[in-house]
Protein backbone atom coordinates (compact mmCIF):
# COMPACT_ATOMS: atom_id res chain seq x y z
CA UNK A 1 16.33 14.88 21.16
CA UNK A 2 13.57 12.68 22.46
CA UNK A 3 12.30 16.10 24.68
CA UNK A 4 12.86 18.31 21.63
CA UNK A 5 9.14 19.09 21.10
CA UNK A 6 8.57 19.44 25.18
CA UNK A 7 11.33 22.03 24.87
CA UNK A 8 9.63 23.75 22.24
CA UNK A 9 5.84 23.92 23.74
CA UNK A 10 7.14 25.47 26.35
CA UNK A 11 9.62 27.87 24.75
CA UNK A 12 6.48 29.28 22.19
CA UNK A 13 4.57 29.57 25.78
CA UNK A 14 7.18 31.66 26.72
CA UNK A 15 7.22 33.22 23.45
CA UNK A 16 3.56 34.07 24.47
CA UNK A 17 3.72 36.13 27.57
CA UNK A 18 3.89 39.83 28.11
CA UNK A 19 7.39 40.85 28.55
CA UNK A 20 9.09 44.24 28.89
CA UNK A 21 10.59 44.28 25.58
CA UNK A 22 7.30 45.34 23.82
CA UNK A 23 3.44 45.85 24.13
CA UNK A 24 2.63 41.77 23.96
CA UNK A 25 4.16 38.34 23.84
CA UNK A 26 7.40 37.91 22.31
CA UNK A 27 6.00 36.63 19.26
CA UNK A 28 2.41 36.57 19.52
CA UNK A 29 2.27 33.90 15.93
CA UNK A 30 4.39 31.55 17.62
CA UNK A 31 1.64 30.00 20.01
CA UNK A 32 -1.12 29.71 17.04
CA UNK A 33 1.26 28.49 14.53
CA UNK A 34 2.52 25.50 17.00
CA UNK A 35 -1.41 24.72 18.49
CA UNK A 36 -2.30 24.41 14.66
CA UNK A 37 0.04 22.07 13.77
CA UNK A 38 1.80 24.10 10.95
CA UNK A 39 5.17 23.10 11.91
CA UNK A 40 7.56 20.85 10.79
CA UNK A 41 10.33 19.39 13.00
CA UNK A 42 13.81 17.80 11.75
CA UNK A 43 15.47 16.39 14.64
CA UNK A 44 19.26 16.15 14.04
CA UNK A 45 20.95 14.29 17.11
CA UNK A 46 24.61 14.13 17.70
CA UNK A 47 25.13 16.57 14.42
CA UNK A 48 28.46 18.29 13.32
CA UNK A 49 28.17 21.67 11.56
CA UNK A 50 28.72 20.24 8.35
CA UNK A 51 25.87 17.13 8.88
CA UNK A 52 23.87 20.73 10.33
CA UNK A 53 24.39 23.02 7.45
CA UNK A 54 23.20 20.29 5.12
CA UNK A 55 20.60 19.59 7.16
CA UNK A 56 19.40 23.05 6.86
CA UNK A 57 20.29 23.27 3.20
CA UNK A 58 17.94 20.64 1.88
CA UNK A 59 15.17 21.61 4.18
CA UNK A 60 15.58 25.17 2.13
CA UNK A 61 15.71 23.47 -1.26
CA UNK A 62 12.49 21.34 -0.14
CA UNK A 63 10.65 23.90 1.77
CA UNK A 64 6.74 23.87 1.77
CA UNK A 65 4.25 26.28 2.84
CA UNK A 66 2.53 23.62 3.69
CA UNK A 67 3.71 24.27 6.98
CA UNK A 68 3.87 27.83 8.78
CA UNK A 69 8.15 27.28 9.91
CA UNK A 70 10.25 24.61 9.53
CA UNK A 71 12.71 23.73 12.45
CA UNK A 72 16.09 21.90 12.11
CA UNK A 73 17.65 21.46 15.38
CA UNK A 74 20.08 19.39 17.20
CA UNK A 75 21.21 19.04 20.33
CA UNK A 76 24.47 19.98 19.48
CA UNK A 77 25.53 23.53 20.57
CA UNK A 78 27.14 25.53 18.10
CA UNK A 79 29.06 28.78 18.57
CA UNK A 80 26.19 31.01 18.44
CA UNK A 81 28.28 33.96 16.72
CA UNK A 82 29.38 31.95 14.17
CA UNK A 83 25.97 30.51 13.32
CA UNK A 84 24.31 33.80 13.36
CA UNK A 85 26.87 35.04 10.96
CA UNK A 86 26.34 31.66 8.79
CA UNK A 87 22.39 32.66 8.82
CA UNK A 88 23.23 36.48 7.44
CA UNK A 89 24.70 34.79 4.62
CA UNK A 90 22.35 31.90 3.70
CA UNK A 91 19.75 34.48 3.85
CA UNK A 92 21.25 37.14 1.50
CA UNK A 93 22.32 33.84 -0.74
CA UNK A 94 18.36 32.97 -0.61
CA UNK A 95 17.53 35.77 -1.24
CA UNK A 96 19.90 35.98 -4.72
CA UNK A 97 18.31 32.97 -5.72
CA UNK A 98 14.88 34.56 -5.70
CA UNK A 99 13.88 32.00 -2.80
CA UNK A 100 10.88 33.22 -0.67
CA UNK A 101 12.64 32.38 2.40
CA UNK A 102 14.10 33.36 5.90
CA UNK A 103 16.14 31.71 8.45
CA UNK A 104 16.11 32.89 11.59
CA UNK A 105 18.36 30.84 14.42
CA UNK A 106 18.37 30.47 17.73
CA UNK A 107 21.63 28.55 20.26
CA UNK A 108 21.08 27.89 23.46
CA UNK A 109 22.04 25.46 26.22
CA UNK A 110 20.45 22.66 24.98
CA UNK A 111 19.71 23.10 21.23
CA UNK A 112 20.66 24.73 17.86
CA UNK A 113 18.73 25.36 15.91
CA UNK A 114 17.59 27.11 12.18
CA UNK A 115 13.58 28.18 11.71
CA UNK A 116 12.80 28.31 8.34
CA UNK A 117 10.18 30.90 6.89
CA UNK A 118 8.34 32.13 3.87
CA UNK A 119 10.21 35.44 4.05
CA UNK A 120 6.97 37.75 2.47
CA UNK A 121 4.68 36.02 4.97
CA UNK A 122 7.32 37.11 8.07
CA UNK A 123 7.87 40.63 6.48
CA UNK A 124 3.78 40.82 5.81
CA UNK A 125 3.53 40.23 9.68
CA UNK A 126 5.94 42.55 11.05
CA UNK A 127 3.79 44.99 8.68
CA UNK A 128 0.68 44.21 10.96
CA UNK A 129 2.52 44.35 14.31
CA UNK A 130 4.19 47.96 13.20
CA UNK A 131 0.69 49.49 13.03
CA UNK A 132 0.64 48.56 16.96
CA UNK A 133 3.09 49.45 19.73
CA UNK A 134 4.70 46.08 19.15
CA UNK A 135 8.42 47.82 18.36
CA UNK A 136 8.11 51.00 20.33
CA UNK A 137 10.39 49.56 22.48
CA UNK A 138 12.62 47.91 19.87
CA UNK A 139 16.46 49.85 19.89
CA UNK A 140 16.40 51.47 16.41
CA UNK A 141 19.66 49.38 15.29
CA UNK A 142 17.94 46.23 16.06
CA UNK A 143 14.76 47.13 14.81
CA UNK A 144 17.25 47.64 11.09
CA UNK A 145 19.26 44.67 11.77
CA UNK A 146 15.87 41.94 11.74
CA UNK A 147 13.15 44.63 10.41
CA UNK A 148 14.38 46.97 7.86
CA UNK A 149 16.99 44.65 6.30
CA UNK A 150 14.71 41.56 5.95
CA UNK A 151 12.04 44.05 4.14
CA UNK A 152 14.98 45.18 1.67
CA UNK A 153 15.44 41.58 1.00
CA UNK A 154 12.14 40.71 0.51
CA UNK A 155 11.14 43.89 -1.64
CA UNK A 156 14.55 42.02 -4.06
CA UNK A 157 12.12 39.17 -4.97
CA UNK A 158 11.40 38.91 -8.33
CA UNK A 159 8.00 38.74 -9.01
CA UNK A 160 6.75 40.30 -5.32
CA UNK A 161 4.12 42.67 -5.48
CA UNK A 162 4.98 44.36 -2.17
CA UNK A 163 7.75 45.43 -3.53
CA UNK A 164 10.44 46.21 -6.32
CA UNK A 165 12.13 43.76 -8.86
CA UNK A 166 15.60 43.27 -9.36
């Protein structure tokens, strides 16, 4: 875990370049949010999924927006289907419990790993970057699998003024 943060650096440079999948970087927030320091890192070494999960659990009960994203990750690799589906269902849970927040994951071949977001200011930027040619590109299922359904989640919040109450 000791090159976790190495990893990551150069991952959100990656995250930075053109690519074919769109008209920019990958995520063009990824490289500001990291070079300003608005991220917080929870290094879990040697974790099982259960040690994982409530890893990931407490960072969602204490989340701040103090930070930008929070990152739980360990160097264990999980089944990546089976973690994605876990994250589909800790984010419609969140979202039940009127909790501004969004979990996106990521399981590769050297880390899992959960980001944490405020879900309205994720949905608030994927506002911005549909007013470019950011998802021309985008297959129209996937653009409704992370776009669409995270916006009908979000518009759930109680008390959001982008959208409808419960």
């Amino acid at each position: 875990m000791d090159n976790l943060e190495k990893y990551l650096k150069s991952w959100i440079d990656d995250l930075n370049s053109p690519n074919e999948h769109n008209e920019g970087p990958l995520c063009p927030y990824a490289k500001s949010t990291w070079d300003n320091s608005r991220v917080k890192i929870i290094k879990c070494p040697e974790y099982n999924l259960l040690q994982f999960w409530a890893a990931v659990s407490e960072e969602c009960e204490n989340f701040s927006t103090k930070n930008d994203i929070t990152i739980v990750a360990t160097n264990t690799i999980f089944n990546a289907n089976i973690v994605d589906a876990t994250i589909t269902a800790l984010n419609i849970y969140l979202n039940t419990q009127n909790k501004d927040i969004w979990l996106m994951v990521s399981v590769n071949d050297f880390y899992s790993m959960v980001f944490i977001q405020p879900i309205t200011k994720i949905d608030d930027a994927s506002k911005v970057l549909e007013n470019t040619p950011y998802y021309n590109k985008m297959h129209p299922e996937k653009f409704n699998q992370y776009i669409t359904r995270r916006r009908i989640l979000r518009n759930n919040l109680q008390g959001n003024t982008n959208g409808q109450s419960r």
